[in-house]
PDB file of N, CA and C in Angstrom:
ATOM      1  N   UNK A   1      -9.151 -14.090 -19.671  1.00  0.00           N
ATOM      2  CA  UNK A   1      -8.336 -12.994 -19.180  1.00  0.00           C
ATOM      3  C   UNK A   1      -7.603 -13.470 -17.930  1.00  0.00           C
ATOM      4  N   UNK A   2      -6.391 -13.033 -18.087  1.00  0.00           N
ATOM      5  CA  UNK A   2      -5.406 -13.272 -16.662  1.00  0.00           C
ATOM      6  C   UNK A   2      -5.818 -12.902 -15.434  1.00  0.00           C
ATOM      7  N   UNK A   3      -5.507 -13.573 -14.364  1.00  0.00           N
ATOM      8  CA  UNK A   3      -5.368 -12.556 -13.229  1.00  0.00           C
ATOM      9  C   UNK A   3      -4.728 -11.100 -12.673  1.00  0.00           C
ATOM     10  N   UNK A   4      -5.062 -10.392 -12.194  1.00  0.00           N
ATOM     11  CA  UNK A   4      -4.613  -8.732 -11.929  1.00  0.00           C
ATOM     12  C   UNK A   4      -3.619  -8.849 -11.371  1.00  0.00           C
ATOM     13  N   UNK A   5      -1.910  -8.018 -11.939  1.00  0.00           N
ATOM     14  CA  UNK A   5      -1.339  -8.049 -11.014  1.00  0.00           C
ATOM     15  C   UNK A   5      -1.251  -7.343  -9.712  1.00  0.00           C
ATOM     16  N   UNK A   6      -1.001  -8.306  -9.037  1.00  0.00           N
ATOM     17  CA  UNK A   6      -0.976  -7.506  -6.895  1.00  0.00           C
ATOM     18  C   UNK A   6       0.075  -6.724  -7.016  1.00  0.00           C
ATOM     19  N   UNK A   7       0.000  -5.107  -6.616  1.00  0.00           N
ATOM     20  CA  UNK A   7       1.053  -4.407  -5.915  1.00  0.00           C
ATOM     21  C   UNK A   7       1.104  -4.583  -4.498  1.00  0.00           C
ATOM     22  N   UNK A   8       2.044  -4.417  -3.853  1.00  0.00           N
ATOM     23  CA  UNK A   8       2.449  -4.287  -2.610  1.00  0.00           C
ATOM     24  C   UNK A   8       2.972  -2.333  -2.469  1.00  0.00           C
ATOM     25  N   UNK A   9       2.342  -2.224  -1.709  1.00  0.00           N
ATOM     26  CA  UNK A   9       2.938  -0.145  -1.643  1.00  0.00           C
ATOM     27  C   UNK A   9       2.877  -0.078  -0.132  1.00  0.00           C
ATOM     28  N   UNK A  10       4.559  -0.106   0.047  1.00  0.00           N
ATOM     29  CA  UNK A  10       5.103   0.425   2.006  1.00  0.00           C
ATOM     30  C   UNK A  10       4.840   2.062   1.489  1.00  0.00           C
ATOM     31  N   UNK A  11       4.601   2.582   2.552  1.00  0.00           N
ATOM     32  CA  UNK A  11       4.379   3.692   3.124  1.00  0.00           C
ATOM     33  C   UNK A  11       3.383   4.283   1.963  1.00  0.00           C
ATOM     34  N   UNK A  12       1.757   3.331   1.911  1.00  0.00           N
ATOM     35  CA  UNK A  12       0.502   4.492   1.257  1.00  0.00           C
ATOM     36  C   UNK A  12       0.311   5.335   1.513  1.00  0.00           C
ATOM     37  N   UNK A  13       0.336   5.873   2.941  1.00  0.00           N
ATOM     38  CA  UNK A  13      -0.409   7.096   3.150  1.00  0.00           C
ATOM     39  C   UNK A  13       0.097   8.185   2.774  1.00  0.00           C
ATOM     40  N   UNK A  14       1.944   8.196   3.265  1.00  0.00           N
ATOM     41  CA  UNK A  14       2.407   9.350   2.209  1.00  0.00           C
ATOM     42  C   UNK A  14       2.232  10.105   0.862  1.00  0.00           C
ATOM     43  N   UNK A  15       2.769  11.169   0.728  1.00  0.00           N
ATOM     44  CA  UNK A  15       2.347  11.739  -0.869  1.00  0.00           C
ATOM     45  C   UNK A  15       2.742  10.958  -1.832  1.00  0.00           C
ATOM     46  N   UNK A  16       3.522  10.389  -1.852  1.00  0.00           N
ATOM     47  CA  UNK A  16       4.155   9.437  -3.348  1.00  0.00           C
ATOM     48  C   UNK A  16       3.019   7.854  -3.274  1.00  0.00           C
ATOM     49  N   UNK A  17       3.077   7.419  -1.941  1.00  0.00           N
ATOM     50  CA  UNK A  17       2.703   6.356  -1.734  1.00  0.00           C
ATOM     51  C   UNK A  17       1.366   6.411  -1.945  1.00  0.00           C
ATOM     52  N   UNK A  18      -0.024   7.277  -2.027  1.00  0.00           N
ATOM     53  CA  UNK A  18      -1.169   7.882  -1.775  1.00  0.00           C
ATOM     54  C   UNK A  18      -0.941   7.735  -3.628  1.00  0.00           C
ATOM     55  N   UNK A  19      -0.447   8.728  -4.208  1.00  0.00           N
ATOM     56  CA  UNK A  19      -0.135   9.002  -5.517  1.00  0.00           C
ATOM     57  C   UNK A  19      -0.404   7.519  -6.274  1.00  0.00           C
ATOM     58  N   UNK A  20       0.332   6.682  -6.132  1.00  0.00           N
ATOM     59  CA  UNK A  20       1.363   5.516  -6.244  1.00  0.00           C
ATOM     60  C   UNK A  20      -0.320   4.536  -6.323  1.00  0.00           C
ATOM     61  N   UNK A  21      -0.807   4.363  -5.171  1.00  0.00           N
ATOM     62  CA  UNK A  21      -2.005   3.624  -4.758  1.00  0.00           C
ATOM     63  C   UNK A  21      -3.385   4.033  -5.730  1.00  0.00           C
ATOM     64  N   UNK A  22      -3.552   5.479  -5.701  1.00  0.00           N
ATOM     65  CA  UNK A  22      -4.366   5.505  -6.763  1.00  0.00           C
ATOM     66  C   UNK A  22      -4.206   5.409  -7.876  1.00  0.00           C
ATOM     67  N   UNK A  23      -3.015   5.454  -8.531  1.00  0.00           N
ATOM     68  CA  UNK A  23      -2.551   5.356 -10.145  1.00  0.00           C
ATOM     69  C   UNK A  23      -3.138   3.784 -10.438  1.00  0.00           C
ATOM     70  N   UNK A  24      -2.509   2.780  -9.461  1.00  0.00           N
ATOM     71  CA  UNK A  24      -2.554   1.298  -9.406  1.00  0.00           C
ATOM     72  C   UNK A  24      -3.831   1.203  -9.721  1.00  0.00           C
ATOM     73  N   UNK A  25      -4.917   1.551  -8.743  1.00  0.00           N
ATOM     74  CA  UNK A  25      -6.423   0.801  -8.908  1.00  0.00           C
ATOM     75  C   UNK A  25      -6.832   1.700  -9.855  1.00  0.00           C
ATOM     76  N   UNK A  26      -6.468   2.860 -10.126  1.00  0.00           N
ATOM     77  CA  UNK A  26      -6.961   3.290 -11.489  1.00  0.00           C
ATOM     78  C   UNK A  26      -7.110   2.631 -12.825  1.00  0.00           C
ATOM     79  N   UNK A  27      -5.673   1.887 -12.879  1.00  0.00           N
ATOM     80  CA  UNK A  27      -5.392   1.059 -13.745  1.00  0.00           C
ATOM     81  C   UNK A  27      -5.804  -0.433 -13.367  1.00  0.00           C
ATOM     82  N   UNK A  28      -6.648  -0.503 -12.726  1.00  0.00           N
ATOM     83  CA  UNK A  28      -7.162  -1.931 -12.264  1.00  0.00           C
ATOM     84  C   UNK A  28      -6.281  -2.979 -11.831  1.00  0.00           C
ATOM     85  N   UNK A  29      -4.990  -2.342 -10.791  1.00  0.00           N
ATOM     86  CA  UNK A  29      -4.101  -3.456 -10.017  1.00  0.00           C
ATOM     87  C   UNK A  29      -5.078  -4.215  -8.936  1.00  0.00           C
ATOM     88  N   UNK A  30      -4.527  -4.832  -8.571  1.00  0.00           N
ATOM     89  CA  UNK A  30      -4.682  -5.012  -7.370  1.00  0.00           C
ATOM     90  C   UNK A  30      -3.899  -4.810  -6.070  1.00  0.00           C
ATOM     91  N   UNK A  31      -4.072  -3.672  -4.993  1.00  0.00           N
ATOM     92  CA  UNK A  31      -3.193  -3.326  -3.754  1.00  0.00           C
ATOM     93  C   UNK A  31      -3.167  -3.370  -2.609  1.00  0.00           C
ATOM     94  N   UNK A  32      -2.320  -3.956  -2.278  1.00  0.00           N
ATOM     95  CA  UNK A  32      -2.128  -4.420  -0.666  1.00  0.00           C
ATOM     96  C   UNK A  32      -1.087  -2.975  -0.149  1.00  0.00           C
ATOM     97  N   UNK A  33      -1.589  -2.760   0.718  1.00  0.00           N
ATOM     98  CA  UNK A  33      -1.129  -1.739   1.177  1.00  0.00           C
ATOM     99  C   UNK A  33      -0.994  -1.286   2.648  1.00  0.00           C
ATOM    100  N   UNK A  34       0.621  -1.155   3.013  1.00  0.00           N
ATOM    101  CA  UNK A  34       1.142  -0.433   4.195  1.00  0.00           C
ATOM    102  C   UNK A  34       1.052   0.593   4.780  1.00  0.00           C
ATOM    103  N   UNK A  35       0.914   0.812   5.867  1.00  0.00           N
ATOM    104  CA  UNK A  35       0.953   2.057   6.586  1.00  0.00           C
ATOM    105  C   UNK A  35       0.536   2.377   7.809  1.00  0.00           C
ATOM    106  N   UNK A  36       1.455   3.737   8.281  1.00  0.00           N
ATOM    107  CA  UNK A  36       1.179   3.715   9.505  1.00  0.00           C
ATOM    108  C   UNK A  36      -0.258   4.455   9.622  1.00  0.00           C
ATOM    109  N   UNK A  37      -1.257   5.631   8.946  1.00  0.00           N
ATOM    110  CA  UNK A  37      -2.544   5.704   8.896  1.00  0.00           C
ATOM    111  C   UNK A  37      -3.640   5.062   8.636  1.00  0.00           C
ATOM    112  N   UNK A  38      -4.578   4.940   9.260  1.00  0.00           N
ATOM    113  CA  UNK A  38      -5.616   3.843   8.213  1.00  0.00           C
ATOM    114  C   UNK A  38      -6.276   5.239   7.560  1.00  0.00           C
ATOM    115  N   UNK A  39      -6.507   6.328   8.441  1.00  0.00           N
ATOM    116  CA  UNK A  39      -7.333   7.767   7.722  1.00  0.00           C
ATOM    117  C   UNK A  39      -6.820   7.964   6.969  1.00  0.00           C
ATOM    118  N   UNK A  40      -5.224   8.374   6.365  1.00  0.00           N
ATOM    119  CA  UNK A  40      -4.772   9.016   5.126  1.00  0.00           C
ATOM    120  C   UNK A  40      -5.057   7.966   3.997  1.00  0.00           C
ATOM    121  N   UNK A  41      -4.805   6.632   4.479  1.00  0.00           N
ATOM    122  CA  UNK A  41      -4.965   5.442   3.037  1.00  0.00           C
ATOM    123  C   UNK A  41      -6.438   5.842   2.804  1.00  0.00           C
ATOM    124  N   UNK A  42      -7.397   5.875   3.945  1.00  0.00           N
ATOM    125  CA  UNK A  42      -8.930   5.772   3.969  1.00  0.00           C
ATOM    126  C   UNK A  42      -9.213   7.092   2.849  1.00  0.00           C
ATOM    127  N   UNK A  43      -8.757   8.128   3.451  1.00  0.00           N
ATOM    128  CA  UNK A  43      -8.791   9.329   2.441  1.00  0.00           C
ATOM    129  C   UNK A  43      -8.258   9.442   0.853  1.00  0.00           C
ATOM    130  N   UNK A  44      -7.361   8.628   0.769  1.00  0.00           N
ATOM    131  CA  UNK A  44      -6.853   8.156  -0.584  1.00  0.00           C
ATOM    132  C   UNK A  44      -8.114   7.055  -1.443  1.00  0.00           C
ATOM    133  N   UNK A  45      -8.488   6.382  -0.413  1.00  0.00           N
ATOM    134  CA  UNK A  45      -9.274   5.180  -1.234  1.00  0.00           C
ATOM    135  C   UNK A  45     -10.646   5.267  -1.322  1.00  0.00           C
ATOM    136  N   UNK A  46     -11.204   6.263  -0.591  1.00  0.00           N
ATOM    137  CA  UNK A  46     -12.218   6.100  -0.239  1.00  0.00           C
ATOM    138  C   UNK A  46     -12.751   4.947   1.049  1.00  0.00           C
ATOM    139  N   UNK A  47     -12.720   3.991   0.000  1.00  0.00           N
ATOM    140  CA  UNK A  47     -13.566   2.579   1.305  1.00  0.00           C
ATOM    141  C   UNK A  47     -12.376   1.612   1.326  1.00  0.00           C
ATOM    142  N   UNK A  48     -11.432   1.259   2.276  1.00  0.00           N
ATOM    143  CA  UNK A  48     -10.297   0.195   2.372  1.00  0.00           C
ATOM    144  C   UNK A  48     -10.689  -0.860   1.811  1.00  0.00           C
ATOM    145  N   UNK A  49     -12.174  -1.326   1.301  1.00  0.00           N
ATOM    146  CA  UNK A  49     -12.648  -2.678   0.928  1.00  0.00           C
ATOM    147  C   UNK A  49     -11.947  -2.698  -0.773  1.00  0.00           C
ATOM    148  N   UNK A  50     -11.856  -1.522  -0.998  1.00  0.00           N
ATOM    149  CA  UNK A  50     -11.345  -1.743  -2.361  1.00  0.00           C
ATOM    150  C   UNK A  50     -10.104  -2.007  -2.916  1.00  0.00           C
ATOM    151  N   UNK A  51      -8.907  -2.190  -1.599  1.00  0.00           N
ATOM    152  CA  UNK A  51      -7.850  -2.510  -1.632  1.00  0.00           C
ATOM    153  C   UNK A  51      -7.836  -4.366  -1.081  1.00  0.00           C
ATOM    154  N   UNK A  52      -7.015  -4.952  -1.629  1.00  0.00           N
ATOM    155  CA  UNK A  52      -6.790  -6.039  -1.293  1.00  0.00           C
ATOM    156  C   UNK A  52      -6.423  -6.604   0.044  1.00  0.00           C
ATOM    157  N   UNK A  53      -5.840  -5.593   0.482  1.00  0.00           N
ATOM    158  CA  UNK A  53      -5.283  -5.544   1.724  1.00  0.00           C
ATOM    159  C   UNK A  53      -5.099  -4.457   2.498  1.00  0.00           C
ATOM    160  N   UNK A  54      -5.267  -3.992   3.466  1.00  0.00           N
ATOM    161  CA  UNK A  54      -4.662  -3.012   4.285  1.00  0.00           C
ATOM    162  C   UNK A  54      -3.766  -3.377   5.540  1.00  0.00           C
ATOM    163  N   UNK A  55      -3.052  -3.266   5.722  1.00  0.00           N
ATOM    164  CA  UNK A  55      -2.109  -3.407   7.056  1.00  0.00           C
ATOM    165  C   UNK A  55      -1.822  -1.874   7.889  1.00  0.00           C
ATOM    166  N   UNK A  56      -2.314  -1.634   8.709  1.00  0.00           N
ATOM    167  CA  UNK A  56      -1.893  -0.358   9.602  1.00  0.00           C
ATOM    168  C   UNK A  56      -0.390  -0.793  10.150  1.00  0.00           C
ATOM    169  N   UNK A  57       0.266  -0.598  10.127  1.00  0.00           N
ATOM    170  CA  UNK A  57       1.858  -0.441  10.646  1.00  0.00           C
ATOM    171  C   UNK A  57       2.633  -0.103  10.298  1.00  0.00           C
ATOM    172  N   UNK A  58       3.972  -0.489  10.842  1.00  0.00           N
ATOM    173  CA  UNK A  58       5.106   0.120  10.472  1.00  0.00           C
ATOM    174  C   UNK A  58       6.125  -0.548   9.517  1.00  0.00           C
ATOM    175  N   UNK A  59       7.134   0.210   8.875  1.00  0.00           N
ATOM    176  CA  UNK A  59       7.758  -0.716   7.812  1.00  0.00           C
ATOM    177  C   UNK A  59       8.849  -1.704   8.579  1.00  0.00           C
ATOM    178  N   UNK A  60       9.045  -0.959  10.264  1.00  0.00           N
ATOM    179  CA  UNK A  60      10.278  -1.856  11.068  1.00  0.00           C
ATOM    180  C   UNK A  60       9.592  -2.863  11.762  1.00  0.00           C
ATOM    181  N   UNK A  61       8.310  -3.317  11.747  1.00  0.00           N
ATOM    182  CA  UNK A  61       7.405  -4.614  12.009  1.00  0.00           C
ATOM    183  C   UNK A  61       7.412  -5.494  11.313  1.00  0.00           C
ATOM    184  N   UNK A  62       8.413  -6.565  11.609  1.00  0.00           N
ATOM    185  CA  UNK A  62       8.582  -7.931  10.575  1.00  0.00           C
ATOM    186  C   UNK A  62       6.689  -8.393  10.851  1.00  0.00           C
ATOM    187  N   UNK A  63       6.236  -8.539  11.417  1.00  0.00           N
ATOM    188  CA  UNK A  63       4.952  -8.939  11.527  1.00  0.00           C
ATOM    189  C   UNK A  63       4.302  -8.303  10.619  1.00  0.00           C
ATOM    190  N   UNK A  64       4.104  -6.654  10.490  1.00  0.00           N
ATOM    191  CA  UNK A  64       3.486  -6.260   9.044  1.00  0.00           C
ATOM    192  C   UNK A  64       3.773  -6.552   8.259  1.00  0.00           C
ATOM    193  N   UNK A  65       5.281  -6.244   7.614  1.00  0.00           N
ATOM    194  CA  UNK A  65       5.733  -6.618   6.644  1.00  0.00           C
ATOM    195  C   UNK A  65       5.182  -8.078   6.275  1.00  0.00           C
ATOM    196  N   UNK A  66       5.423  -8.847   7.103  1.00  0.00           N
ATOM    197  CA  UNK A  66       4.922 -10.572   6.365  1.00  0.00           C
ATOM    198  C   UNK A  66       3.508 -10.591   6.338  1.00  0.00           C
ATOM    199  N   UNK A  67       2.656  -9.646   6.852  1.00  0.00           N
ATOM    200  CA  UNK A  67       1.340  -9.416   6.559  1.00  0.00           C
ATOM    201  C   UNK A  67       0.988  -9.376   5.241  1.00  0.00           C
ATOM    202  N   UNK A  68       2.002  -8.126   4.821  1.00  0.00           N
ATOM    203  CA  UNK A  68       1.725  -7.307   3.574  1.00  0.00           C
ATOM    204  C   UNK A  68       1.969  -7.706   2.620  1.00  0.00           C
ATOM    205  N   UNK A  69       2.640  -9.415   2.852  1.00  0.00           N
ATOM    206  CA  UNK A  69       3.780 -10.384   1.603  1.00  0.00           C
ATOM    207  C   UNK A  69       2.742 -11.469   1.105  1.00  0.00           C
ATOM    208  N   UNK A  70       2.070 -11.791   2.019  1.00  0.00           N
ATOM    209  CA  UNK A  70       1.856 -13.017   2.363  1.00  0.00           C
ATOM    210  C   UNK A  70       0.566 -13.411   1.163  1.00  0.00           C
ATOM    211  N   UNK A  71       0.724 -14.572   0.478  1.00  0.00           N
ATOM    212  CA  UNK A  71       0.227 -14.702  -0.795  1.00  0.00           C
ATOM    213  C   UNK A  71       0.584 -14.250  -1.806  1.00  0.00           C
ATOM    214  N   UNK A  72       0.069 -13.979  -2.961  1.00  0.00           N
ATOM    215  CA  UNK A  72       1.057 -13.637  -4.224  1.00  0.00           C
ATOM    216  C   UNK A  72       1.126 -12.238  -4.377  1.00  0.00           C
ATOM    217  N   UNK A  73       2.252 -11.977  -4.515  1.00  0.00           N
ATOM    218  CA  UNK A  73       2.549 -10.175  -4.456  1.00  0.00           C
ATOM    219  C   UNK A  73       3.449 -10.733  -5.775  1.00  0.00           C
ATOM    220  N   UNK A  74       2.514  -9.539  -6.647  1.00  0.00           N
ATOM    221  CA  UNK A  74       3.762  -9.665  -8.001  1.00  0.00           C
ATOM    222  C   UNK A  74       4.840  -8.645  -8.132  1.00  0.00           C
ATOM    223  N   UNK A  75       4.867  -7.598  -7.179  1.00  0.00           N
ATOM    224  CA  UNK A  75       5.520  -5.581  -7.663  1.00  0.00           C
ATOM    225  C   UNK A  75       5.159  -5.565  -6.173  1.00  0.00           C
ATOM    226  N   UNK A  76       6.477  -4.856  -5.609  1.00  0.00           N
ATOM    227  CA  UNK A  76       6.774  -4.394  -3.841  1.00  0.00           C
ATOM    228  C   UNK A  76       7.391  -3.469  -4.739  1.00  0.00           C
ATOM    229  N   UNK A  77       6.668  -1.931  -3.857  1.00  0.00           N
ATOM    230  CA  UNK A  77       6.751  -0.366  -4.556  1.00  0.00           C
ATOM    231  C   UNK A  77       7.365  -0.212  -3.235  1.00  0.00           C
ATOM    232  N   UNK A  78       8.776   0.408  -2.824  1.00  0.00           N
ATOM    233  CA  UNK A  78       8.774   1.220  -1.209  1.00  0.00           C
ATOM    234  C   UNK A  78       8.400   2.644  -1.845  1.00  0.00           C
ATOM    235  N   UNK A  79       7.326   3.232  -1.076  1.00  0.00           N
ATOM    236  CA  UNK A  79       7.030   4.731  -1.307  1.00  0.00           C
ATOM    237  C   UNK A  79       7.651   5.743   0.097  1.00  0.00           C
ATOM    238  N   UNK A  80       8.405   5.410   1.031  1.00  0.00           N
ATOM    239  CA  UNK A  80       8.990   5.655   1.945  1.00  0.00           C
ATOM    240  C   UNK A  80       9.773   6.711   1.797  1.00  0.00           C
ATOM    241  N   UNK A  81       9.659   7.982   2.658  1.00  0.00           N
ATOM    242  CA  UNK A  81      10.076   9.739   2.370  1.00  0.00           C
ATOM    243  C   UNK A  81      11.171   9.445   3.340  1.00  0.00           C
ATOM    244  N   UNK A  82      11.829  10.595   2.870  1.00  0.00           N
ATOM    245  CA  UNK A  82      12.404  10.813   4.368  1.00  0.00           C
ATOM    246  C   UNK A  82      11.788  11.978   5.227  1.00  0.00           C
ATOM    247  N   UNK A  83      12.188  11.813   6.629  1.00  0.00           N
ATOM    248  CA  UNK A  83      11.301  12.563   7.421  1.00  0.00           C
ATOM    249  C   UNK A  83      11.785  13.808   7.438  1.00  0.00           C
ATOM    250  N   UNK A  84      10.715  14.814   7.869  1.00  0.00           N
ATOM    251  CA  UNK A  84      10.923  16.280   7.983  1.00  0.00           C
ATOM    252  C   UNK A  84      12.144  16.662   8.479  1.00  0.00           C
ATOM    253  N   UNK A  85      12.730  17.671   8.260  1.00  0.00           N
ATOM    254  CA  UNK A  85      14.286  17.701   9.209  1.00  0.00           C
ATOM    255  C   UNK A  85      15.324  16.690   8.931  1.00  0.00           C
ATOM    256  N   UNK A  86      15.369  15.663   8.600  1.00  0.00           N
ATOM    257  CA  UNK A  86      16.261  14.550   7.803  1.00  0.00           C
ATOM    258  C   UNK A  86      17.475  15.361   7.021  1.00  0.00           C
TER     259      UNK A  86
END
């Protein structure tokens, strides 16, 4: 059997991105995952150990971002809302 493909998902903690993250490991991806909460991802995942990755930050942090890249990412999901009042 192959290896799992890695998602990459900017903005987990949001509703789409939260959505988005559990569909993935439902289906046995593997996810590295962005965001500015670690509680809302934490609340989505239960235990962060079950994600491949977690990065707490922001999507305008070249430093996260190359966090969140770094090794084989097969699928970069942006789950990114626009903000309230927008």
């Amino acid at each position: 059997m192959g290896k799992a493909t890695t998602v990459a998902v900017i903005g987990a903690s949001g509703g789409v991105g939260r959505a988005v993250v559990r569909a993935a490991l439902d289906n046995g991806l593997r996810v590295r995952a962005l965001a500015r909460s670690r509680t809302r991802t934490q609340e989505t995942v239960g235990d962060l150990e079950k994600l491949d990755e977690f990065v707490e930050g922001n999507v305008d942090d070249p430093e996260s971002l190359a966090r969140l890249l770094e090794g084989s990412v097969d699928i970069v999901l942006s789950c990114l809302g626009t903000p309230k009042g927008a």
